[in-house]
PDB file of N, CA and C in Angstrom:
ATOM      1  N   UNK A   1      -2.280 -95.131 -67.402  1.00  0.00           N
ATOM      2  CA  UNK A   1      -3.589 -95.420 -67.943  1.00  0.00           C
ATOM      3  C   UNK A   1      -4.465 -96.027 -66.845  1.00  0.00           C
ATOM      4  N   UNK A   2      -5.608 -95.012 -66.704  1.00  0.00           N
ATOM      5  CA  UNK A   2      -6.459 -95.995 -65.719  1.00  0.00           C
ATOM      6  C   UNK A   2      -7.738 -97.344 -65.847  1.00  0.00           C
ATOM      7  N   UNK A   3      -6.949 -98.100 -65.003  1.00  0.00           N
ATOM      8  CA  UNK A   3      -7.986 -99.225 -65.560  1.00  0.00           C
ATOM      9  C   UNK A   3      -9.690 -99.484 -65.164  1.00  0.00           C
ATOM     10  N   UNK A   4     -10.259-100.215 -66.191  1.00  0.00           N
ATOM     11  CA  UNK A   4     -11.787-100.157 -66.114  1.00  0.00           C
ATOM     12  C   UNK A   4     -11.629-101.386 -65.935  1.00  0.00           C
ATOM     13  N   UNK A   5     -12.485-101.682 -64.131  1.00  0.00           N
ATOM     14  CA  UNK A   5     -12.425-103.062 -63.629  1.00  0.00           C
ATOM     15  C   UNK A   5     -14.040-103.667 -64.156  1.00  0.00           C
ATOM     16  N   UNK A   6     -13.963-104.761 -64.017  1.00  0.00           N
ATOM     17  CA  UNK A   6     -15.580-105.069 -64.867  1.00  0.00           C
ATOM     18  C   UNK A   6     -16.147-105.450 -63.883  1.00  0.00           C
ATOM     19  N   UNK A   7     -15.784-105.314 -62.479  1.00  0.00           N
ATOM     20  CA  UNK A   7     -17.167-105.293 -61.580  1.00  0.00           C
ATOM     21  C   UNK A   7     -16.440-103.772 -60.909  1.00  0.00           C
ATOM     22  N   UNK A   8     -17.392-102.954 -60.707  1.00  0.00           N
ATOM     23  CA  UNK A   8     -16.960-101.600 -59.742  1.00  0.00           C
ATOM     24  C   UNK A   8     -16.960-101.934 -58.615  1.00  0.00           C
ATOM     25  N   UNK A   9     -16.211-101.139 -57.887  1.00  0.00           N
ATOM     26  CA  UNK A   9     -15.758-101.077 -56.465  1.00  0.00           C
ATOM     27  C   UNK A   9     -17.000-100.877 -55.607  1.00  0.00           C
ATOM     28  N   UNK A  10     -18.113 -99.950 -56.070  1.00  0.00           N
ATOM     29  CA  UNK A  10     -19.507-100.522 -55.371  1.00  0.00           C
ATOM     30  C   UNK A  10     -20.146-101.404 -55.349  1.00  0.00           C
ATOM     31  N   UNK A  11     -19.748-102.315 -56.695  1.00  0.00           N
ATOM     32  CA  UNK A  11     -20.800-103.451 -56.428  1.00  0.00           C
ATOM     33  C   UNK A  11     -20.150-104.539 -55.593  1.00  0.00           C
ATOM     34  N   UNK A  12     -18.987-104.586 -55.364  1.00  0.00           N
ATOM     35  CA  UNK A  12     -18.273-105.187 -54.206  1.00  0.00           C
ATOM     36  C   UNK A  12     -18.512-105.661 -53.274  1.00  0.00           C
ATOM     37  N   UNK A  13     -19.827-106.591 -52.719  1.00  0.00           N
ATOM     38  CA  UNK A  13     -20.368-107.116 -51.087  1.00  0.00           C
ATOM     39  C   UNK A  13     -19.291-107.979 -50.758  1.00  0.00           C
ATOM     40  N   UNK A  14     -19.489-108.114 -49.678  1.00  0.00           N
ATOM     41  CA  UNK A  14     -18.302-109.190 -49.007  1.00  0.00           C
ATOM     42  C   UNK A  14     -19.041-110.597 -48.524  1.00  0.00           C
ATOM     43  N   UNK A  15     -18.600-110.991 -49.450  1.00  0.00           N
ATOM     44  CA  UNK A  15     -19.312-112.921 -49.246  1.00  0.00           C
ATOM     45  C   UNK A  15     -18.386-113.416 -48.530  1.00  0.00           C
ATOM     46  N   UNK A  16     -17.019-113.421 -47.977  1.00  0.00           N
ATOM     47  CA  UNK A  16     -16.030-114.005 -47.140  1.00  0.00           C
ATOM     48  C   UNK A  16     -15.787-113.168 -45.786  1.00  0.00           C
ATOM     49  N   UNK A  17     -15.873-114.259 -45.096  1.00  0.00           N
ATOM     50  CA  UNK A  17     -15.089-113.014 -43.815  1.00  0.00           C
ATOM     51  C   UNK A  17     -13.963-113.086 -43.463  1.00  0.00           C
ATOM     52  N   UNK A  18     -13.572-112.280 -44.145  1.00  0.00           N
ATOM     53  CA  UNK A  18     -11.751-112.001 -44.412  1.00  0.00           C
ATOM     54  C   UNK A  18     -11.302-110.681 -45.532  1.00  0.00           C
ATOM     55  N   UNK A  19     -10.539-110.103 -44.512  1.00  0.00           N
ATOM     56  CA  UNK A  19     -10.249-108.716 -45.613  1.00  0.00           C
ATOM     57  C   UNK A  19      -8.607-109.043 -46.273  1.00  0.00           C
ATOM     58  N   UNK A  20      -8.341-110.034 -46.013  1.00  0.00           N
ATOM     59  CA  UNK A  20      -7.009-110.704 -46.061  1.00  0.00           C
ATOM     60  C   UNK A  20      -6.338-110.385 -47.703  1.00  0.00           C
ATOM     61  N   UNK A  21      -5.381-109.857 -47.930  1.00  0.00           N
ATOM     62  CA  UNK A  21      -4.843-109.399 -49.226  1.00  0.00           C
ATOM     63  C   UNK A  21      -4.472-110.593 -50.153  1.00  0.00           C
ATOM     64  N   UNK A  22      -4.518-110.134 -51.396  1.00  0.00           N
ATOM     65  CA  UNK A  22      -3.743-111.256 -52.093  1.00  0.00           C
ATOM     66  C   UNK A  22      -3.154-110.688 -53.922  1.00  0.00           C
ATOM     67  N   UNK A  23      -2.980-111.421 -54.685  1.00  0.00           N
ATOM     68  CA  UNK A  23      -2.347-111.002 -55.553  1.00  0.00           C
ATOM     69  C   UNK A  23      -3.472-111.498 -56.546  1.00  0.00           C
ATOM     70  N   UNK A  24      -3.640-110.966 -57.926  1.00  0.00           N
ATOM     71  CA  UNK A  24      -4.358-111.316 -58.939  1.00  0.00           C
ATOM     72  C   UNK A  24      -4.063-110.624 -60.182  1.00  0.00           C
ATOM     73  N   UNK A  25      -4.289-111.676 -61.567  1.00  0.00           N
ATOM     74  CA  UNK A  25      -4.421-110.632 -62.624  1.00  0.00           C
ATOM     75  C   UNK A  25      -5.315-109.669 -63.183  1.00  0.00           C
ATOM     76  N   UNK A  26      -4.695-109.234 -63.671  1.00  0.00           N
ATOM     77  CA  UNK A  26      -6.103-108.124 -64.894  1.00  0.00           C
ATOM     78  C   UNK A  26      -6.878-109.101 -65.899  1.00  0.00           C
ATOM     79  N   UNK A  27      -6.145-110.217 -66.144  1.00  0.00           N
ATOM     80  CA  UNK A  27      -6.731-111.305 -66.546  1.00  0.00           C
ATOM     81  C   UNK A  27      -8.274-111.370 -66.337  1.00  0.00           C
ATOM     82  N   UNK A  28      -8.761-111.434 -64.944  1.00  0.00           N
ATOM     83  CA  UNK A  28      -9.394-112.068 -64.291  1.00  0.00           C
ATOM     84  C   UNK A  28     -10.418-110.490 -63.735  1.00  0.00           C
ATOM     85  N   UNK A  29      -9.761-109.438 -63.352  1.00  0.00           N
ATOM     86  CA  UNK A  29     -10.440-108.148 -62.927  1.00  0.00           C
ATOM     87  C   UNK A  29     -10.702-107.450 -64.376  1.00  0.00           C
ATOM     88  N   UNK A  30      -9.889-107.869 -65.263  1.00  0.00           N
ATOM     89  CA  UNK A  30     -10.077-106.656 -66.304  1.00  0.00           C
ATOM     90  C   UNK A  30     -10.722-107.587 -67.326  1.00  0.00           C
ATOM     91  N   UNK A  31     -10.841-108.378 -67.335  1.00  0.00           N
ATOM     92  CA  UNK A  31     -10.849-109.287 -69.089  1.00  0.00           C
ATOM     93  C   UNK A  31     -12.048-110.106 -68.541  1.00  0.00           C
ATOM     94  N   UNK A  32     -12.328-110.200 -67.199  1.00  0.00           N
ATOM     95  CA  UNK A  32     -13.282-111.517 -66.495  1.00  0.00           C
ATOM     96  C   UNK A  32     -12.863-112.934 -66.697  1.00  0.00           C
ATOM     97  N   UNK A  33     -11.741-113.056 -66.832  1.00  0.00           N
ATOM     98  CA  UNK A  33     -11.378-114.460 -67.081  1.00  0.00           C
ATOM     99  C   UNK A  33     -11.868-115.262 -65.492  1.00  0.00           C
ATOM    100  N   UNK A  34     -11.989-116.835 -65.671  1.00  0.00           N
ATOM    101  CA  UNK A  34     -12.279-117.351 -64.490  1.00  0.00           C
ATOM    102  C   UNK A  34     -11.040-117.871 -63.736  1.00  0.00           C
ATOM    103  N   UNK A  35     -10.728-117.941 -63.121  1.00  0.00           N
ATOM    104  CA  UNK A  35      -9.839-118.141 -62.414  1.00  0.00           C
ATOM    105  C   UNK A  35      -9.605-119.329 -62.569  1.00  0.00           C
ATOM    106  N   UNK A  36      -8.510-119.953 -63.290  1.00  0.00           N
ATOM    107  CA  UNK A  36      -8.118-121.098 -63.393  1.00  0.00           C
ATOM    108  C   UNK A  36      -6.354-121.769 -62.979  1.00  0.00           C
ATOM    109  N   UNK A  37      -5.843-121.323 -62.242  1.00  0.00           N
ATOM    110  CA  UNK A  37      -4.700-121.498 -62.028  1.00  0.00           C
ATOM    111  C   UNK A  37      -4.478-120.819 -60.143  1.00  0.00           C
ATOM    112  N   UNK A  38      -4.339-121.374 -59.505  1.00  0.00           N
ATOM    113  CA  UNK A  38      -4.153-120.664 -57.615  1.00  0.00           C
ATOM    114  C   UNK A  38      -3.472-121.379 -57.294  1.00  0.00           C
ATOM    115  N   UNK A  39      -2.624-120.764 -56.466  1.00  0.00           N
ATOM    116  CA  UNK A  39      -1.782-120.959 -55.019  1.00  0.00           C
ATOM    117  C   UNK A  39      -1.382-120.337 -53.888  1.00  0.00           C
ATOM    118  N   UNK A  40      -1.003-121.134 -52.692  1.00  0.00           N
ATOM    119  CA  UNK A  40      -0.817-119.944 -51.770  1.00  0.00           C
ATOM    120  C   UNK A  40       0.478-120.420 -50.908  1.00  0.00           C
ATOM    121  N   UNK A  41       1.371-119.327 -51.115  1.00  0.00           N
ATOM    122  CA  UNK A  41       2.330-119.093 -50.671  1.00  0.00           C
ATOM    123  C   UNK A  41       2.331-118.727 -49.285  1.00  0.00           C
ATOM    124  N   UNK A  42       4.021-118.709 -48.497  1.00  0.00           N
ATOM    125  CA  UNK A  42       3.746-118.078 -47.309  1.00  0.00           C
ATOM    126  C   UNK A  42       2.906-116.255 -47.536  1.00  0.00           C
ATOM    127  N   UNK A  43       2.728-115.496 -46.408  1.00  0.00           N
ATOM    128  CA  UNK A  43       2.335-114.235 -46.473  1.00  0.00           C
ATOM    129  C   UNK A  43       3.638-113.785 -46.649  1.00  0.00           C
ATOM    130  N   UNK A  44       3.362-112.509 -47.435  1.00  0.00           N
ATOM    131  CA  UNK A  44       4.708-111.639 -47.442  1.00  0.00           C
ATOM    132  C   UNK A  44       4.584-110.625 -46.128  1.00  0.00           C
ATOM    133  N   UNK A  45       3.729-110.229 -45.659  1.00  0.00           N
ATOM    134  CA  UNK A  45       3.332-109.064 -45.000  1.00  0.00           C
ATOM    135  C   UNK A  45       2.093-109.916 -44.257  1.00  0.00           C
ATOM    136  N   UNK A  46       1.879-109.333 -43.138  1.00  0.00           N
ATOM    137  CA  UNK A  46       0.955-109.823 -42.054  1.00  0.00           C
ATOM    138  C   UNK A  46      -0.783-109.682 -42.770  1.00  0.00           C
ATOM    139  N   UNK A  47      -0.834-108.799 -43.888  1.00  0.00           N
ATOM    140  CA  UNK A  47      -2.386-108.817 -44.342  1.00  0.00           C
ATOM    141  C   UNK A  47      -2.455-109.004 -45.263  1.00  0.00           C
ATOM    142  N   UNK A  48      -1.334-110.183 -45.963  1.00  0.00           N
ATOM    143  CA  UNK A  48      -1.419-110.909 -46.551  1.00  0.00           C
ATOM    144  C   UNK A  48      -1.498-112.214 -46.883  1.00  0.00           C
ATOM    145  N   UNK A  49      -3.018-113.088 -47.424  1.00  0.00           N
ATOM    146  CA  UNK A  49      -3.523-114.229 -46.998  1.00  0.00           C
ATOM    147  C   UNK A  49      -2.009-114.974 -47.772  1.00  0.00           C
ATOM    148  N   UNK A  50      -1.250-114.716 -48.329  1.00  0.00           N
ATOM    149  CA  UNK A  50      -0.845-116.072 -48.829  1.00  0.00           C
ATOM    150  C   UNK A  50      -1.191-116.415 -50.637  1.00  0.00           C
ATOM    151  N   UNK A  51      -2.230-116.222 -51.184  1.00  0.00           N
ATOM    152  CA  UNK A  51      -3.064-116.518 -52.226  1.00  0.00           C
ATOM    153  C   UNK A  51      -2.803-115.351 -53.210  1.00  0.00           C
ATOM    154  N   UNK A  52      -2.199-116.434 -54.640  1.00  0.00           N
ATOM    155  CA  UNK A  52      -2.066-115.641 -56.159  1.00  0.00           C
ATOM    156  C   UNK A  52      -2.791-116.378 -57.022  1.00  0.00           C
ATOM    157  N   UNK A  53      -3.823-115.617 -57.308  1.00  0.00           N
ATOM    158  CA  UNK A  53      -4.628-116.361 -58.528  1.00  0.00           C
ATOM    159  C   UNK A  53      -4.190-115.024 -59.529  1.00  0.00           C
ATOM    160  N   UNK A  54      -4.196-116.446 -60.888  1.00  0.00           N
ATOM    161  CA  UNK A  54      -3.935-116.239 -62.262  1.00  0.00           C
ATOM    162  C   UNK A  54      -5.291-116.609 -63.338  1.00  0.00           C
ATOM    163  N   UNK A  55      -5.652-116.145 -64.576  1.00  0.00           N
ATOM    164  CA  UNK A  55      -6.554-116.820 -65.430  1.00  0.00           C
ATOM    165  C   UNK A  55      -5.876-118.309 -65.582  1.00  0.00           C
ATOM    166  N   UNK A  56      -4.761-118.209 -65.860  1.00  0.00           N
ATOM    167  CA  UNK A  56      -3.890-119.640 -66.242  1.00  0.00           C
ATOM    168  C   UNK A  56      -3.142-119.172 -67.738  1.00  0.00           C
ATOM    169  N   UNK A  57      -3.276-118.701 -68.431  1.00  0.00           N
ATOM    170  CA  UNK A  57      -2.613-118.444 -69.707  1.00  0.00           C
ATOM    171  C   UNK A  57      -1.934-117.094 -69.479  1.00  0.00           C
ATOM    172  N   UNK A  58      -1.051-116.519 -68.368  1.00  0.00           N
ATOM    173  CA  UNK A  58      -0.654-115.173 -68.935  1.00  0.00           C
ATOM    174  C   UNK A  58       1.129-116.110 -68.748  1.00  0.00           C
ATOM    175  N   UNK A  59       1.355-115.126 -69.863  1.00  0.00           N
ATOM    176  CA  UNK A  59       2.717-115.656 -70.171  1.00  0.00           C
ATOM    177  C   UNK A  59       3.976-115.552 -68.614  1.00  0.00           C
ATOM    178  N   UNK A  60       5.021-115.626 -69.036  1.00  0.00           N
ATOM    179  CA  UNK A  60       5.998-114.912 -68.302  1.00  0.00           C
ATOM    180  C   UNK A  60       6.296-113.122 -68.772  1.00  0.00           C
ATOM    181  N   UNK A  61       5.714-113.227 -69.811  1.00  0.00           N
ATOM    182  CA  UNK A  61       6.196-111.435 -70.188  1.00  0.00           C
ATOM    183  C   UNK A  61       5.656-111.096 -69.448  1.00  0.00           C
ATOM    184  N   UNK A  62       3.818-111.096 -69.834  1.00  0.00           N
ATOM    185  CA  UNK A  62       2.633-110.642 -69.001  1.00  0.00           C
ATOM    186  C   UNK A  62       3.414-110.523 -67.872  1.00  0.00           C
ATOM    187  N   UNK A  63       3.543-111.444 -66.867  1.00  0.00           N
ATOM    188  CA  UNK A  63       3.923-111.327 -65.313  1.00  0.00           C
ATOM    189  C   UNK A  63       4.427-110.359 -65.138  1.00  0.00           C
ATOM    190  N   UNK A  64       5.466-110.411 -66.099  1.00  0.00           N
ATOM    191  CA  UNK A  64       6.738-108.893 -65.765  1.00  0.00           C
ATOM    192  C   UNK A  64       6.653-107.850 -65.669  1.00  0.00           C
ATOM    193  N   UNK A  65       5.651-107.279 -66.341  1.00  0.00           N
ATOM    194  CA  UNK A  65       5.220-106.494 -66.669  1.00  0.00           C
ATOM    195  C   UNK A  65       3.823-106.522 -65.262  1.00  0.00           C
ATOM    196  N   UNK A  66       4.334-105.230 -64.213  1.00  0.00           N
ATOM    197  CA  UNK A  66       3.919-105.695 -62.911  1.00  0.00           C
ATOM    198  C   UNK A  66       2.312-104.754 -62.985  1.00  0.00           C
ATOM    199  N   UNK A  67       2.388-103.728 -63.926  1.00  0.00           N
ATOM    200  CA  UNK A  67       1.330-103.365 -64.593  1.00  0.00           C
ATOM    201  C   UNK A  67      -0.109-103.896 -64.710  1.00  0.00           C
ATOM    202  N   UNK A  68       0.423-105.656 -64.648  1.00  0.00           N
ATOM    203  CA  UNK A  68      -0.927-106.495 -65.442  1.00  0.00           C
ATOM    204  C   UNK A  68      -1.341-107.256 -64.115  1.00  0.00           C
ATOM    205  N   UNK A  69      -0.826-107.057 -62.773  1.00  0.00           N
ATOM    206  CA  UNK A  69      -1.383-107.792 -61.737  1.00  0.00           C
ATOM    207  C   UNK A  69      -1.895-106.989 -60.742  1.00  0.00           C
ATOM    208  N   UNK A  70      -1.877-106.765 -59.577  1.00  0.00           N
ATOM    209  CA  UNK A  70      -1.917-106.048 -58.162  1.00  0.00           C
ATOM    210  C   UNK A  70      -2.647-107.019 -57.173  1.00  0.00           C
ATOM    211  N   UNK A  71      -2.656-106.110 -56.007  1.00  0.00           N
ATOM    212  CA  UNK A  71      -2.965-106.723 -54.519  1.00  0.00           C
ATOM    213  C   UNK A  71      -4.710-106.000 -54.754  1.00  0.00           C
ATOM    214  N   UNK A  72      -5.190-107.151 -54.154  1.00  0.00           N
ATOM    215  CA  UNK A  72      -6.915-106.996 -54.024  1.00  0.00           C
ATOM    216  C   UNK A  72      -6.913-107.882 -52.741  1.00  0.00           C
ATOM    217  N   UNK A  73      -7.809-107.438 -52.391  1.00  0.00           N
ATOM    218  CA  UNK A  73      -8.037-108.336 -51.012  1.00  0.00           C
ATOM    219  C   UNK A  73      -8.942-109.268 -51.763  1.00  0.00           C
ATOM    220  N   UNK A  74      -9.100-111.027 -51.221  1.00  0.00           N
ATOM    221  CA  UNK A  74      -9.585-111.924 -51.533  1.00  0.00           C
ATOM    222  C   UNK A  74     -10.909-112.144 -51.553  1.00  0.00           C
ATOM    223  N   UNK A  75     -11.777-111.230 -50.810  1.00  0.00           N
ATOM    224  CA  UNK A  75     -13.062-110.963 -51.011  1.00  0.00           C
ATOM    225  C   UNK A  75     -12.837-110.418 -52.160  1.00  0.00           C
ATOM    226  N   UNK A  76     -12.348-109.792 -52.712  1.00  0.00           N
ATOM    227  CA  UNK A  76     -12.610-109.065 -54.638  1.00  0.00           C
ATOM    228  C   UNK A  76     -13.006-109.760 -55.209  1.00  0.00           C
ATOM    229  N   UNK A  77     -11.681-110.627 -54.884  1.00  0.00           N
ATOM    230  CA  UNK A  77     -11.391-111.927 -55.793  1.00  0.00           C
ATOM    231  C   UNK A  77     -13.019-112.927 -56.142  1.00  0.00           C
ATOM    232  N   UNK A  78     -13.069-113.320 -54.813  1.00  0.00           N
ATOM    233  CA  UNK A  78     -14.202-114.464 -54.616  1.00  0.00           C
ATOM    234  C   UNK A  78     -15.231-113.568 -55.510  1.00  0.00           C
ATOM    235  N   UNK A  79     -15.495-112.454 -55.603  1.00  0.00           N
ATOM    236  CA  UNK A  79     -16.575-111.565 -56.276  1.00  0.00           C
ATOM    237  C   UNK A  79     -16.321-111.864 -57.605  1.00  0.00           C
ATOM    238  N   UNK A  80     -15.022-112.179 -58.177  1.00  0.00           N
ATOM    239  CA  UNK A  80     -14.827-111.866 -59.349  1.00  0.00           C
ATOM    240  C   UNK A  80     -15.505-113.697 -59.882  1.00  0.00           C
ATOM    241  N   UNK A  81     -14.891-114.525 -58.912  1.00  0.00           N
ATOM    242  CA  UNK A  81     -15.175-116.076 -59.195  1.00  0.00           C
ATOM    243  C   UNK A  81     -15.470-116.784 -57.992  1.00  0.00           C
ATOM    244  N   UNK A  82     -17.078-117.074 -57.812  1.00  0.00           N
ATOM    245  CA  UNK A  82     -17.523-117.796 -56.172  1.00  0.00           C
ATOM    246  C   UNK A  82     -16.484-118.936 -56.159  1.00  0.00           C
ATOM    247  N   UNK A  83     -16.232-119.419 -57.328  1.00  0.00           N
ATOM    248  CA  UNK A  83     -15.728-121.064 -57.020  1.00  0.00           C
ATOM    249  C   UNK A  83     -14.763-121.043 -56.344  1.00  0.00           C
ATOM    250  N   UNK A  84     -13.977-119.936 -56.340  1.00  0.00           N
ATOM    251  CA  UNK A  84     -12.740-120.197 -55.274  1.00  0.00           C
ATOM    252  C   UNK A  84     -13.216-120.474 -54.097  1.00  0.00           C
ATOM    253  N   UNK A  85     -13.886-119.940 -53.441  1.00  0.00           N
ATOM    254  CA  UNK A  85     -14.437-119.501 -52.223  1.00  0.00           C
ATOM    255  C   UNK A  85     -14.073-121.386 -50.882  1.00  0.00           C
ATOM    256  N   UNK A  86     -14.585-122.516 -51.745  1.00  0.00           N
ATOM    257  CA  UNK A  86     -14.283-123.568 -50.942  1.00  0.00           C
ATOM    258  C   UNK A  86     -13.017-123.951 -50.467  1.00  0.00           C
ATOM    259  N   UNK A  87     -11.988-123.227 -51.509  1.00  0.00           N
ATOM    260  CA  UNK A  87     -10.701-123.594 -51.203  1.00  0.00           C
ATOM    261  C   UNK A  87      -9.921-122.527 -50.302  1.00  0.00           C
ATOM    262  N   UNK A  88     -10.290-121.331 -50.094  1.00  0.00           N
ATOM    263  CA  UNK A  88      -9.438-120.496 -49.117  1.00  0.00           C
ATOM    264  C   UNK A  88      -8.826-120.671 -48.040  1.00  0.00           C
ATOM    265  N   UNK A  89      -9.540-122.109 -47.491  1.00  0.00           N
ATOM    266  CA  UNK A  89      -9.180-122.377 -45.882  1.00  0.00           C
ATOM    267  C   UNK A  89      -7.845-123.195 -46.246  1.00  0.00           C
ATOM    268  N   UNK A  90      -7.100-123.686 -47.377  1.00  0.00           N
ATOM    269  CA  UNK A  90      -6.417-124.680 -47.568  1.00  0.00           C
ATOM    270  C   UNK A  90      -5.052-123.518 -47.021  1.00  0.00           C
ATOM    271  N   UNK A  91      -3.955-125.194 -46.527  1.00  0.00           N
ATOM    272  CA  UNK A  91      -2.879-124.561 -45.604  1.00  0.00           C
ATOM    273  C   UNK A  91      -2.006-123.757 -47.021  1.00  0.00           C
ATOM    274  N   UNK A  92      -0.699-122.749 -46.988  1.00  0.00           N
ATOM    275  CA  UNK A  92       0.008-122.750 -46.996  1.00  0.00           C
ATOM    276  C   UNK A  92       0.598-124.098 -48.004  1.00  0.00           C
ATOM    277  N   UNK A  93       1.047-123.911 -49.573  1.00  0.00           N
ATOM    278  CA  UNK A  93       1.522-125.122 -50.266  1.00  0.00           C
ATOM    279  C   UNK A  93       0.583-125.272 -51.122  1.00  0.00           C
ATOM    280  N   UNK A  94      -0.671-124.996 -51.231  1.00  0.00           N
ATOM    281  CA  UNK A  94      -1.676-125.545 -51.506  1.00  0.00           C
ATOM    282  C   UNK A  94      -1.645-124.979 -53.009  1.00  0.00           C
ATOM    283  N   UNK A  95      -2.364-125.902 -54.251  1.00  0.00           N
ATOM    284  CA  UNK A  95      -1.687-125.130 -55.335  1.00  0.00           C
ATOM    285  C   UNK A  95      -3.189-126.000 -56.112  1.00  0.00           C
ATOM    286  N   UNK A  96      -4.070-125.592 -56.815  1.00  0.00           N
ATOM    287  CA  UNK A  96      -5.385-126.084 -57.474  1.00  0.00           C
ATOM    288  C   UNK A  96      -5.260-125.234 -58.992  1.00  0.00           C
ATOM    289  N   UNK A  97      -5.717-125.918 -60.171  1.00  0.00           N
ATOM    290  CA  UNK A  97      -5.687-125.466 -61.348  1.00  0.00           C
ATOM    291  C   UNK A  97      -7.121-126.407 -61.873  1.00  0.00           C
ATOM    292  N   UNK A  98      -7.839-125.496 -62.591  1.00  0.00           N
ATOM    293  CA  UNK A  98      -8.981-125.785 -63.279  1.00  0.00           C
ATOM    294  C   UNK A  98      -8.594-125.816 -65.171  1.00  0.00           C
ATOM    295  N   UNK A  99      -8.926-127.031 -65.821  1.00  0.00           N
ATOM    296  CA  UNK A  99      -8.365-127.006 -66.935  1.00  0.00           C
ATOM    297  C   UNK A  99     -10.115-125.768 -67.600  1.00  0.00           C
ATOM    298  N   UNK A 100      -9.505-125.827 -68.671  1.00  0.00           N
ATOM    299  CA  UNK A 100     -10.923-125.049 -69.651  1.00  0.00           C
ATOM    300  C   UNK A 100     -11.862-125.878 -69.280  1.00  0.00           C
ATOM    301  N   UNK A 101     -12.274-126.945 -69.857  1.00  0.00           N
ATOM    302  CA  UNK A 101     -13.755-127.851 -69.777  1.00  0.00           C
ATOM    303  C   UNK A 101     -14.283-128.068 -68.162  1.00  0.00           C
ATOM    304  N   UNK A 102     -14.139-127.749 -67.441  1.00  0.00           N
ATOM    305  CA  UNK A 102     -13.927-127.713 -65.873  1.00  0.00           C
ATOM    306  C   UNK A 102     -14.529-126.916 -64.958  1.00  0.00           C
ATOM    307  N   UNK A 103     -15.578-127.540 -64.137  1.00  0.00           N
ATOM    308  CA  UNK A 103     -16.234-126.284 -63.492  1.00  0.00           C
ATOM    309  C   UNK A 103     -15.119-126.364 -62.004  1.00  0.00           C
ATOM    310  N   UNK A 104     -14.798-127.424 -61.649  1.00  0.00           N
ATOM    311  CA  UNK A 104     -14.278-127.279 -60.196  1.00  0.00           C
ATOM    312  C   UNK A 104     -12.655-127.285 -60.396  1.00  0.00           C
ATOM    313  N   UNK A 105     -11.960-127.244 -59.418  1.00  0.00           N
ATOM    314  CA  UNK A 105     -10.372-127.341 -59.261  1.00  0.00           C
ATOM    315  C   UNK A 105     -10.203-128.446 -59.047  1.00  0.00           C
ATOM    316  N   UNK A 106      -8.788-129.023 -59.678  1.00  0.00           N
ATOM    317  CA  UNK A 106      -7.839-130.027 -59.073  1.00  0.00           C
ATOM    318  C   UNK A 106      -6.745-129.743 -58.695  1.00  0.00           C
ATOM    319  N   UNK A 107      -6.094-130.259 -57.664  1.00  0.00           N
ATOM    320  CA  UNK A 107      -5.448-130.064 -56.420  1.00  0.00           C
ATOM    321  C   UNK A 107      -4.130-130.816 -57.217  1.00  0.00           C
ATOM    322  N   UNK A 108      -2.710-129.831 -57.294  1.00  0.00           N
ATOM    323  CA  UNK A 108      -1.602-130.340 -58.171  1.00  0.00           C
ATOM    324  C   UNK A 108      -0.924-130.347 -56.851  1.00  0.00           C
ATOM    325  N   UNK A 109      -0.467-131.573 -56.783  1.00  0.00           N
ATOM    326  CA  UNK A 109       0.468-131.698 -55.451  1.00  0.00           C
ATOM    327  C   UNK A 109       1.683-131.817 -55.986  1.00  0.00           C
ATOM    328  N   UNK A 110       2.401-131.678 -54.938  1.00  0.00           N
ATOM    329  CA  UNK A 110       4.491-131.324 -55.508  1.00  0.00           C
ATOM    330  C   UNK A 110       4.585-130.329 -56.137  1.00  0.00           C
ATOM    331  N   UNK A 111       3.627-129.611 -56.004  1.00  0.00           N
ATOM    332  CA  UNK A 111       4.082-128.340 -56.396  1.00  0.00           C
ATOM    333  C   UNK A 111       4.903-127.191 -55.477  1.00  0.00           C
ATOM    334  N   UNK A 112       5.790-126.368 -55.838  1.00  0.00           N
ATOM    335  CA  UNK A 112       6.238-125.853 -54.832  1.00  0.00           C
ATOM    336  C   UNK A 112       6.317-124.227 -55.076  1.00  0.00           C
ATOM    337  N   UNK A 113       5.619-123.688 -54.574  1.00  0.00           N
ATOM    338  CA  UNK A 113       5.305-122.394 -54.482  1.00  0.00           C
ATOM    339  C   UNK A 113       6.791-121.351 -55.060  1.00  0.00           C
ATOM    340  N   UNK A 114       7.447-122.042 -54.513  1.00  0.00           N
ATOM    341  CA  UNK A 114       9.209-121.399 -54.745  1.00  0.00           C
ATOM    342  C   UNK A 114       9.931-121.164 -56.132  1.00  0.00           C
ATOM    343  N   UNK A 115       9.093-122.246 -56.903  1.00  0.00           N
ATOM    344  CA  UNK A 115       9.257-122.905 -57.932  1.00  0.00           C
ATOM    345  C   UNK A 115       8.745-121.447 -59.080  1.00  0.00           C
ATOM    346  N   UNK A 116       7.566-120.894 -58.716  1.00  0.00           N
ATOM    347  CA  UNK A 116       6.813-119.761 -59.117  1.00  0.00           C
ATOM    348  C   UNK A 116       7.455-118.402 -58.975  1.00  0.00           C
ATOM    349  N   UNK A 117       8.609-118.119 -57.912  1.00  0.00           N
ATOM    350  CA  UNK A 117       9.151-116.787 -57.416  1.00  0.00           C
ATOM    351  C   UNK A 117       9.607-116.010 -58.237  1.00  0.00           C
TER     352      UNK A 117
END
């Protein structure tokens, strides 16, 4: 089934300079959810920034189901939600979740990326 993204691939400008890959849900490309849940892991692959954003509510089924995510490069992303955009430079570990009532992120420390695999 092919999916209908809710911003098209033309309207796509690049507000970041970085073509750097990353992981995301349909949550967030398909449904417009805001991005409320990020972290960034090591890269798996060299053109990959590191960075998996989630809406914050998809279950563990959802996940499994590998159907409901893919690789977008992080300029998509930032298209889909500017607010990320301040946090991209953060190292490796770095793990921010926005509750509902919430325009900005808070920064969950001890978190461990591994913990997510």
């Amino acid at each position: 089934m092919a999916k209908t993204f809710l911003i098209p691939a033309n309207k796509i400008r690049q507000i970041i300079d970085s073509n750097a890959g990353c992981l995301a849900t349909d949550r967030i490309t398909i449904d417009g959810s805001r991005v409320g849940w990020m972290y960034r892991s090591d890269a798996s692959r060299p053109e990959d920034s590191g960075w998996r954003f989630f809406a914050g509510d998809e279950s563990e089924s959802y996940m499994a189901d590998t159907s409901n995510h893919n690789v977008y490069s992080v300029n998509t992303i930032a298209k889909y939600d500017p607010s990320i955009v301040p946090y991209l430079d953060s190292p490796v570990g770095s793990a921010y979740e926005r509750l509902p009532d919430m325009q900005d992120f808070i920064r969950v420390d001890g978190w461990d990326s591994a913990d997510s695999a």
